[in-house]
N, C-alpha and C. Protein backbone atom coordinates (compact mmCIF):
# COMPACT_ATOMS: atom_id res chain seq x y z
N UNK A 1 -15.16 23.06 -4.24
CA UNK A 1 -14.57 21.85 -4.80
C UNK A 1 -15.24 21.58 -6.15
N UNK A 2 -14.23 21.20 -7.27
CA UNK A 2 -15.03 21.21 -8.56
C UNK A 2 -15.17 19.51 -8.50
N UNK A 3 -16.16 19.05 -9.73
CA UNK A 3 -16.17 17.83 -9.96
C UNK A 3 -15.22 16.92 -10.03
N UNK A 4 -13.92 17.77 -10.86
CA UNK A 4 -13.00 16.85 -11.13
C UNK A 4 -11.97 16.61 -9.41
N UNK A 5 -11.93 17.49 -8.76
CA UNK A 5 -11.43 17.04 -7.45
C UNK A 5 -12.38 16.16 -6.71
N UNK A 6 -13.40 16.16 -6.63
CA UNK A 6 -14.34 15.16 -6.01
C UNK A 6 -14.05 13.68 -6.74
N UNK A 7 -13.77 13.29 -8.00
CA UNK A 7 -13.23 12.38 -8.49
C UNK A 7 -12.34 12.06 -8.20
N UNK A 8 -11.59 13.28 -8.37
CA UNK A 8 -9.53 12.70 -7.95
C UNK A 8 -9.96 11.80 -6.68
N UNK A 9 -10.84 12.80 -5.61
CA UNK A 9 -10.84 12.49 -4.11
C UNK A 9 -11.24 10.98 -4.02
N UNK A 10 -12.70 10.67 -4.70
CA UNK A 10 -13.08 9.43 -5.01
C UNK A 10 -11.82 8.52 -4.99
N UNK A 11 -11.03 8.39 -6.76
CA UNK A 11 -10.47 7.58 -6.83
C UNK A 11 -8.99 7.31 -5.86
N UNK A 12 -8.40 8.31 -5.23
CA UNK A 12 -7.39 8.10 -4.33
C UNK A 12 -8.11 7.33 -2.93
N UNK A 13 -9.34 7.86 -2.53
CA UNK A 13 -9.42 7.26 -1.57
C UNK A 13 -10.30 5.68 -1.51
N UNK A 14 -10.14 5.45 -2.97
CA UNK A 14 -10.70 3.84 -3.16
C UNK A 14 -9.51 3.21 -3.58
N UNK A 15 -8.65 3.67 -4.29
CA UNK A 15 -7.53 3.17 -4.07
C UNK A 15 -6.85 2.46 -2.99
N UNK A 16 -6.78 3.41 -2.05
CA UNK A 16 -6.55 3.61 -0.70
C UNK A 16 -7.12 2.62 0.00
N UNK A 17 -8.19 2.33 0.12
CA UNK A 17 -8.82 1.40 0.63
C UNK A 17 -8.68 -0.10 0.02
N UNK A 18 -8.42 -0.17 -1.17
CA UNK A 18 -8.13 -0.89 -1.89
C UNK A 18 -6.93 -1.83 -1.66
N UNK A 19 -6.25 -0.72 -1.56
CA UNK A 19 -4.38 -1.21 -1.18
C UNK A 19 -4.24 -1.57 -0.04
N UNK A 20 -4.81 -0.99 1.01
CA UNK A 20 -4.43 -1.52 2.48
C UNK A 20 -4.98 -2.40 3.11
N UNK A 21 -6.47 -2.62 2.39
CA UNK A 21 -7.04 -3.60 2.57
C UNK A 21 -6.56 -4.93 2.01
N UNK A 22 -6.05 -4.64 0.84
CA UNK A 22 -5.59 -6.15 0.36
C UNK A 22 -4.36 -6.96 1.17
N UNK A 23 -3.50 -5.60 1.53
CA UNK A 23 -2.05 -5.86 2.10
C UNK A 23 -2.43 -6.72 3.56
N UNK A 24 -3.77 -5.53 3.83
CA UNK A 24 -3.59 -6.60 5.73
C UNK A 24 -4.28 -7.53 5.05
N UNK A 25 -5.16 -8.14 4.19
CA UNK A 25 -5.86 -9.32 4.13
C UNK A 25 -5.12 -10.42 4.13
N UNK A 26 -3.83 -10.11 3.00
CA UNK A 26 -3.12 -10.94 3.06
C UNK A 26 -2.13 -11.16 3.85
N UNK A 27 -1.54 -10.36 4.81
CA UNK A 27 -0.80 -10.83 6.12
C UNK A 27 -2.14 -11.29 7.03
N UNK A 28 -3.23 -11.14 6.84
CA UNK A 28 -3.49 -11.78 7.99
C UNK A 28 -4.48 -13.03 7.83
N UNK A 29 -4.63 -13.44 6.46
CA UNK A 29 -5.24 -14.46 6.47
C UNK A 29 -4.78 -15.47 5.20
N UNK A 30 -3.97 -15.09 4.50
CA UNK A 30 -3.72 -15.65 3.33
C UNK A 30 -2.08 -15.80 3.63
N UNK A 31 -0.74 -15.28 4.84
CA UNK A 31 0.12 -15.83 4.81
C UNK A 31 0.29 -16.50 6.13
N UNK A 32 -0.64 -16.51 6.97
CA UNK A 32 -0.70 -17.70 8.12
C UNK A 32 -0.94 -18.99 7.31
N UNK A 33 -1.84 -18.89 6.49
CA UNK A 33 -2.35 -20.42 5.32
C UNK A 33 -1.13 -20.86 4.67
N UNK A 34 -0.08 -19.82 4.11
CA UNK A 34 1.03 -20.47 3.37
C UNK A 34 1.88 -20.97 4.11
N UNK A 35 2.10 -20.05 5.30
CA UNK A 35 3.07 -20.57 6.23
C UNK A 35 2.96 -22.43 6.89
N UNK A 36 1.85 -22.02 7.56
CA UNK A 36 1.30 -23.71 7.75
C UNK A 36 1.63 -24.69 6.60
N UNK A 37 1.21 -24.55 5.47
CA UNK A 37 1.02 -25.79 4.40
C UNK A 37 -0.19 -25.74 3.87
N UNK A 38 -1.05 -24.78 4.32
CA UNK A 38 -2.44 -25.14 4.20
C UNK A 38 -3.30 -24.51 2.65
N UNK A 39 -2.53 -23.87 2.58
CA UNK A 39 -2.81 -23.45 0.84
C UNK A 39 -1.72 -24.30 -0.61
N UNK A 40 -2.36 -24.23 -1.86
CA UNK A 40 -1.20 -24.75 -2.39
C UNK A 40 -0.59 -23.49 -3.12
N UNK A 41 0.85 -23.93 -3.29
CA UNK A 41 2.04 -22.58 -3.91
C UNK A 41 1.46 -22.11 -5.12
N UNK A 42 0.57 -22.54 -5.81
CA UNK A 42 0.35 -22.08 -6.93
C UNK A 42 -0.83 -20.53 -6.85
N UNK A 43 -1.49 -21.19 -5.08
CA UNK A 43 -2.66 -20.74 -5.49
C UNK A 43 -1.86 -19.03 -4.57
N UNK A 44 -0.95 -19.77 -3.52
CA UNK A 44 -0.51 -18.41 -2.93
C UNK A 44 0.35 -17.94 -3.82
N UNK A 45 0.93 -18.00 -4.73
CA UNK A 45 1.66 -16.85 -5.73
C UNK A 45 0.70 -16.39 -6.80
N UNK A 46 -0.62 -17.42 -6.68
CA UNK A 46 -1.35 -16.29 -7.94
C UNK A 46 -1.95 -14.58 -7.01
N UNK A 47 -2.39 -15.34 -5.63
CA UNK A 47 -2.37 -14.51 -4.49
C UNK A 47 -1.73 -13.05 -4.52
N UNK A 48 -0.76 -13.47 -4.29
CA UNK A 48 0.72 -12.56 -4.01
C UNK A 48 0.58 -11.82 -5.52
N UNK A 49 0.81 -12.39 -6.23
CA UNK A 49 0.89 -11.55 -7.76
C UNK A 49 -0.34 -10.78 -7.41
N UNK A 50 -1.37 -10.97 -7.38
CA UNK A 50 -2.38 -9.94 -7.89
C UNK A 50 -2.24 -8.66 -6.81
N UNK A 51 -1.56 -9.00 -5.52
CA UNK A 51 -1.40 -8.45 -4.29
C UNK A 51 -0.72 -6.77 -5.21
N UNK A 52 0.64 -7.86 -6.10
CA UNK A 52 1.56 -6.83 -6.54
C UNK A 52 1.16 -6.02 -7.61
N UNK A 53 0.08 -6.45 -8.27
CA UNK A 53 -0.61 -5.47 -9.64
C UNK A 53 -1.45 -4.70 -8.95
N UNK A 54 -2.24 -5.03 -7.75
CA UNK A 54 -3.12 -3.96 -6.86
C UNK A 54 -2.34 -2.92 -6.61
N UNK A 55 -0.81 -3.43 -6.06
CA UNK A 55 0.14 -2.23 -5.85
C UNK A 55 1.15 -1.11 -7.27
N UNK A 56 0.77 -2.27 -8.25
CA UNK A 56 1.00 -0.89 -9.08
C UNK A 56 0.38 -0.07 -10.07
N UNK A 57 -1.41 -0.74 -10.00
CA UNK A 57 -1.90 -0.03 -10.52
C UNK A 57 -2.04 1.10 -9.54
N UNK A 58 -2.51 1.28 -7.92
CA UNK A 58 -2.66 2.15 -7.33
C UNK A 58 -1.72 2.95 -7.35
N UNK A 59 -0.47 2.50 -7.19
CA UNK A 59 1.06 3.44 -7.79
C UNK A 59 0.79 4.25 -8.90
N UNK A 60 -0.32 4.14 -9.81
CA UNK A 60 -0.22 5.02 -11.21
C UNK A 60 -1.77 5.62 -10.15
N UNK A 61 -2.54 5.01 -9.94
CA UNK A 61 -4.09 6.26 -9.24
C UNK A 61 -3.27 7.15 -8.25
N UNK A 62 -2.74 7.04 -7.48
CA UNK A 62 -1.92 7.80 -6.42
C UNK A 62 -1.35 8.99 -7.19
N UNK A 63 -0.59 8.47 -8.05
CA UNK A 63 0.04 9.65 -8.78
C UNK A 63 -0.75 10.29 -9.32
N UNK A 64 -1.39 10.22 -10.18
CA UNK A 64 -2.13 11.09 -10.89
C UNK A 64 -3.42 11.96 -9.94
N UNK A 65 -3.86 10.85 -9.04
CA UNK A 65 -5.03 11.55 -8.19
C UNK A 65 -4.35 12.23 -6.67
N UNK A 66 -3.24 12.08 -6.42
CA UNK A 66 -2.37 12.73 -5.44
C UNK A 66 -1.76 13.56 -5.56
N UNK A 67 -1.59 13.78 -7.03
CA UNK A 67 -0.66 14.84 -7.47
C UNK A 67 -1.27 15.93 -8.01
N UNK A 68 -3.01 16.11 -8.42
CA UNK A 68 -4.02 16.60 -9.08
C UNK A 68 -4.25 17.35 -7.16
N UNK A 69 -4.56 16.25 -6.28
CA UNK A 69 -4.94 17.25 -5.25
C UNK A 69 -3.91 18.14 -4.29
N UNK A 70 -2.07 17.62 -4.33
CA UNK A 70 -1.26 18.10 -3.46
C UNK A 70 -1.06 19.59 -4.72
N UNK A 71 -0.89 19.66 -6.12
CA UNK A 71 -1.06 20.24 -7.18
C UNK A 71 -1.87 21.77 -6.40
N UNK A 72 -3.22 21.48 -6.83
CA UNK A 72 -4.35 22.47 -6.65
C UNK A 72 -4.77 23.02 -4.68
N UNK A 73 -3.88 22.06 -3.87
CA UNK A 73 -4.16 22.56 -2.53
C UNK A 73 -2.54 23.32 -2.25
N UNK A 74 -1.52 22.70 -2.28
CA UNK A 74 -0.28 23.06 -1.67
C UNK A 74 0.63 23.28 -2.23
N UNK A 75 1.62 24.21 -2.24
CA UNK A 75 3.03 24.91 -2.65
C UNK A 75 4.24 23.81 -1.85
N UNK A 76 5.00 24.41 -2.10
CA UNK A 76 6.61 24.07 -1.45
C UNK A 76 6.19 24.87 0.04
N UNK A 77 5.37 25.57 0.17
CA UNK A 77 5.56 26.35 1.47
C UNK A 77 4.79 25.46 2.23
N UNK A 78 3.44 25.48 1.95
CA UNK A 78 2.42 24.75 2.37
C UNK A 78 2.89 23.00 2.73
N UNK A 79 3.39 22.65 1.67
CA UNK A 79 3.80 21.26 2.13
C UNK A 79 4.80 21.16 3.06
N UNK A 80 5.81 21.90 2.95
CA UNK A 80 7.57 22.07 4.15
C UNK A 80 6.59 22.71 5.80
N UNK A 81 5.93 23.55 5.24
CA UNK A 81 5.66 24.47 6.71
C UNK A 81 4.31 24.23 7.42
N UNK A 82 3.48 23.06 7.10
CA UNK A 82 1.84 22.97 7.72
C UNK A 82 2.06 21.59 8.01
N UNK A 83 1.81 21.63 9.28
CA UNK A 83 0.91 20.28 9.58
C UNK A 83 0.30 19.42 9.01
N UNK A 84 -0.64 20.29 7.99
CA UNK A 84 -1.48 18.86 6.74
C UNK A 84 -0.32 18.61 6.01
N UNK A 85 0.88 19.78 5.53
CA UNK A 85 1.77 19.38 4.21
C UNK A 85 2.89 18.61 4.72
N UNK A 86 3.08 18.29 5.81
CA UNK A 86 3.72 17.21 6.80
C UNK A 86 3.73 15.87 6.77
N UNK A 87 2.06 15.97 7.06
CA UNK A 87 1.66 14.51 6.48
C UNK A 87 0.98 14.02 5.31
N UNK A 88 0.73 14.85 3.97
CA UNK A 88 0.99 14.69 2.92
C UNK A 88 2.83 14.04 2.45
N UNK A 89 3.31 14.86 3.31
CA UNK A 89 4.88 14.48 2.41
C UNK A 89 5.06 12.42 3.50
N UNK A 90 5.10 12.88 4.24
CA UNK A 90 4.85 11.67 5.41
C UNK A 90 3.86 10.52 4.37
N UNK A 91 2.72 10.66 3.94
CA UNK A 91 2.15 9.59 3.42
C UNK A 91 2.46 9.73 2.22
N UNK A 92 3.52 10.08 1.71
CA UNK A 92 4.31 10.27 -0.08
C UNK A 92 5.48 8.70 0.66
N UNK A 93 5.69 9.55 1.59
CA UNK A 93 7.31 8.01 2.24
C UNK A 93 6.77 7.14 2.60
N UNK A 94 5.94 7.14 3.04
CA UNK A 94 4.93 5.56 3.35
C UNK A 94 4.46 4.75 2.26
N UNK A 95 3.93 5.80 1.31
CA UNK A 95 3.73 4.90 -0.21
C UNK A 95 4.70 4.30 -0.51
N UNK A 96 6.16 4.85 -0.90
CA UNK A 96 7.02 4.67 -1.70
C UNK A 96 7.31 3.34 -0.71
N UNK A 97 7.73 3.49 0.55
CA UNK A 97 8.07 2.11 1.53
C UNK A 97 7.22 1.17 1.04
N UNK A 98 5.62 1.29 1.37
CA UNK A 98 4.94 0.52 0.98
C UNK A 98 4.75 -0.23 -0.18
N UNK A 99 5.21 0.22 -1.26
CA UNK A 99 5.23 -0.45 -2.66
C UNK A 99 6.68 -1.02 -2.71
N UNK A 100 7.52 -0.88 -1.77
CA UNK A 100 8.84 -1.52 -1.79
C UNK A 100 8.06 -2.79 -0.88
N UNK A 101 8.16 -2.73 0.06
CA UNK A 101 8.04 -3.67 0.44
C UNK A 101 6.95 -5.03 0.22
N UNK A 102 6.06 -4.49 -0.11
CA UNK A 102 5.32 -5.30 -1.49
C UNK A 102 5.98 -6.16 -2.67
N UNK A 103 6.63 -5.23 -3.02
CA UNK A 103 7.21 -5.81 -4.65
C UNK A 103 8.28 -6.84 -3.83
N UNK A 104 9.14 -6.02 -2.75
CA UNK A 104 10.09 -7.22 -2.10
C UNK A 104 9.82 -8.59 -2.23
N UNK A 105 9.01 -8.72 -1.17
CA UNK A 105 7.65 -9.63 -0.45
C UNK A 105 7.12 -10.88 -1.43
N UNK A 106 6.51 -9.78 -2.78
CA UNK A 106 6.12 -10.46 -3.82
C UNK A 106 7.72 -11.52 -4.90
N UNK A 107 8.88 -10.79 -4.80
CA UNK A 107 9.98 -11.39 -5.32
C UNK A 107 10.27 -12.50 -4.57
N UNK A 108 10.42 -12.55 -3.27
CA UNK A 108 11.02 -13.62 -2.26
C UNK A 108 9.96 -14.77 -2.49
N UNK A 109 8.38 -14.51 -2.69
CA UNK A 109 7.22 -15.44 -2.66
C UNK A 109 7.24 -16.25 -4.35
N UNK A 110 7.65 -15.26 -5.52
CA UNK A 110 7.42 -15.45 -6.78
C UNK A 110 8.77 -16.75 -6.79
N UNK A 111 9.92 -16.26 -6.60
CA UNK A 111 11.28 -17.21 -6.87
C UNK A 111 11.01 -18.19 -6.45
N UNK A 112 10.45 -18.53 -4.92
CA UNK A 112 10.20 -19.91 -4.27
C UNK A 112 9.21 -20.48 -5.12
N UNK A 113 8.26 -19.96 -5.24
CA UNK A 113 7.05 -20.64 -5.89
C UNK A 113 7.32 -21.42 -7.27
N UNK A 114 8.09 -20.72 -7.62
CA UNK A 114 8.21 -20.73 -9.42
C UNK A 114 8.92 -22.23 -9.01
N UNK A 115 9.76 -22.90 -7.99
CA UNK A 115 10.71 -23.94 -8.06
C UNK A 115 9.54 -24.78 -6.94
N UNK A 116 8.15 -24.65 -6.89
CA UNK A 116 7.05 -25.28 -6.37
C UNK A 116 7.42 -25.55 -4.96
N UNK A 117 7.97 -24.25 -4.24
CA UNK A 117 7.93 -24.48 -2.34
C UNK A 117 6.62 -23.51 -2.49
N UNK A 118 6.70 -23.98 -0.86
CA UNK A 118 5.47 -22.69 -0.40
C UNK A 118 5.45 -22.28 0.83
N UNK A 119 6.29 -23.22 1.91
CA UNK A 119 6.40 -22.77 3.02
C UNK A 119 7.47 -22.11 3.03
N UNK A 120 8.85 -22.20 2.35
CA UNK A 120 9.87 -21.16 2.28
C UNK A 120 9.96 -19.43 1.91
N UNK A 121 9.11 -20.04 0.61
CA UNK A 121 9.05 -18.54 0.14
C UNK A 121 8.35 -17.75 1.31
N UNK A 122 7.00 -18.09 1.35
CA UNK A 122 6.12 -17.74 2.95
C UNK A 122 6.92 -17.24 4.10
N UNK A 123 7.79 -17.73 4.68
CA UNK A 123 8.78 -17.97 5.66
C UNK A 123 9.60 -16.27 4.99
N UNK A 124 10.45 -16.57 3.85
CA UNK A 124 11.77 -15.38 3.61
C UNK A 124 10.50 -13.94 3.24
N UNK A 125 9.11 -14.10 3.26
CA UNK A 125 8.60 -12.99 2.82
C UNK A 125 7.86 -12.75 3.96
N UNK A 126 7.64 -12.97 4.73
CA UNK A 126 7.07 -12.78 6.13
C UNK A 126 7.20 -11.76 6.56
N UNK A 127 8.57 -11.21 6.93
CA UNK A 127 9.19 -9.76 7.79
C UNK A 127 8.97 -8.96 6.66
N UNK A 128 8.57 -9.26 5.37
CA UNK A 128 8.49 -7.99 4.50
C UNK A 128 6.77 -7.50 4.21
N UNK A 129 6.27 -8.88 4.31
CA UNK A 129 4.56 -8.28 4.82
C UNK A 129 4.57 -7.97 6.61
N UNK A 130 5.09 -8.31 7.00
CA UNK A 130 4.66 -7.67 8.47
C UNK A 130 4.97 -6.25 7.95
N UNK A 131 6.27 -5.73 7.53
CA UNK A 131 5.81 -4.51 7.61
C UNK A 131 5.28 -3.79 6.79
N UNK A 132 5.17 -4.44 5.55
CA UNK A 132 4.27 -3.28 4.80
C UNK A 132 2.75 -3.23 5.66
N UNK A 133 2.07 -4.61 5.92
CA UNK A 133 0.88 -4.48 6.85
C UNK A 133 0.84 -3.36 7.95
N UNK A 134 2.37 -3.32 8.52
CA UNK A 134 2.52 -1.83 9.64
C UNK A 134 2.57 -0.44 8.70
N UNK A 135 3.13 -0.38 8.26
CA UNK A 135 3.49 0.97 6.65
C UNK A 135 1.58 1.09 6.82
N UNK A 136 1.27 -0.18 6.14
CA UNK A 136 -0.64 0.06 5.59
C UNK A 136 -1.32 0.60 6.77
N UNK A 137 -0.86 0.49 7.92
CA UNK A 137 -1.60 1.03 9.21
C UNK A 137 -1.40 2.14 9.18
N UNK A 138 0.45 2.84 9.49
CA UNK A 138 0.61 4.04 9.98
C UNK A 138 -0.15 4.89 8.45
N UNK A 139 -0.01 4.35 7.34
CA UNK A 139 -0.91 5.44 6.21
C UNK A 139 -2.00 5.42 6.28
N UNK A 140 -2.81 4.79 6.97
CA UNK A 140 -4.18 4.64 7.29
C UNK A 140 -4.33 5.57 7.97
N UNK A 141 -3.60 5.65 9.12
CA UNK A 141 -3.39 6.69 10.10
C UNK A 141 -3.35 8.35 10.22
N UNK A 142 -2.43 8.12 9.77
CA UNK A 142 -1.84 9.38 8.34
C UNK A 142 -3.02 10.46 7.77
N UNK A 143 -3.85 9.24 7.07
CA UNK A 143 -4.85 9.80 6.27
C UNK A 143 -5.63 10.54 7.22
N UNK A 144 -5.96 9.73 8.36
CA UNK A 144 -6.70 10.19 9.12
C UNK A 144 -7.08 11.37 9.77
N UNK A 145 -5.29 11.02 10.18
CA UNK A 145 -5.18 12.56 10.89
C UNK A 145 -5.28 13.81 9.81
N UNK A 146 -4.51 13.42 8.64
CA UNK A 146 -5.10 14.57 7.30
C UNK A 146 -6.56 15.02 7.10
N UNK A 147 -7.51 14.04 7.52
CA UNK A 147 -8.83 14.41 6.75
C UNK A 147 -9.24 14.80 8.11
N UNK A 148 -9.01 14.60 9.07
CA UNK A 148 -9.36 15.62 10.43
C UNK A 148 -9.04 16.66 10.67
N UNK A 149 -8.08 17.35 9.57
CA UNK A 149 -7.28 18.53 9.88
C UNK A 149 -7.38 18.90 11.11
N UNK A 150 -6.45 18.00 11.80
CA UNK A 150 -5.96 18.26 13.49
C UNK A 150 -5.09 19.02 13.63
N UNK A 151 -3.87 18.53 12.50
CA UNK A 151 -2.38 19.21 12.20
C UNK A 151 -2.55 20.38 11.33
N UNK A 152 -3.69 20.95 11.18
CA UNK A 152 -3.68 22.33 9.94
C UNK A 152 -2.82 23.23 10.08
């Protein structure tokens, strides 16, 4: 392994940690607060916004540091025909879900807010953080089973 893959590795997997951590933080402690009343709209859409720049700066580290290591480890063969290149392509569709349903999430929360609700927006963005919070699990997962090379 050269330096510069130990970096890529670094920054994808702080990314990584980065992103899924923020996603469950905020389904699980920052949109029970909006839902209630118990935060104000200003402070949960500054929330939510930064939720959505976490998700697209990691959208540009992913690429570049995902594509540097699927690049230098795996082919079209390797990715279609292995177990690891399975769930490489598997946690490629989980990203892409995952940053959808984010940006969703973040639109339904931004529109309400902007007209000063907070339990509505909260409310119509709910089913779209529950599942990216599930998406942030099964890629958690994902990873897992990748860096265990169970599926090699």
């Amino acid at each position: 392994m050269s330096v510069l893959d130990a970096v890529m590795w670094t920054i994808h997997v702080s990314f990584a940690a980065l992103w899924t951590g923020s996603v469950l933080f905020v389904v699980a402690t920052i949109l029970p607060s909006a839902t209630a009343g118990d935060i104000g709209s200003e402070a949960f859409g500054r929330i939510v916004d930064r939720l959505r720049w976490i998700t697209r700066v990691s959208a540009v580290a992913f690429l570049a540091s995902g594509g540097h290591m699927a690049g230098t480890r795996y082919d079209v063969g390797t990715l279609t025909g292995t177990g690891n290149g399975h769930l490489v392509l598997t946690m490629l569709g989980l990203w892409v879900v995952l940053t959808g349903l984010v940006e969703v999430a973040g639109i339904k929360v931004e529109s309400g807010v902007d007209e000063g609700k907070l339990r509505e927006p909260a409310h119509d963005a709910k089913p779209f953080f529950f599942g990216a919070a599930a998406v942030a699990v099964l890629l958690l997962i994902t990873a897992g089973l990748l860096a265990s090379n169970v599926l090699a």
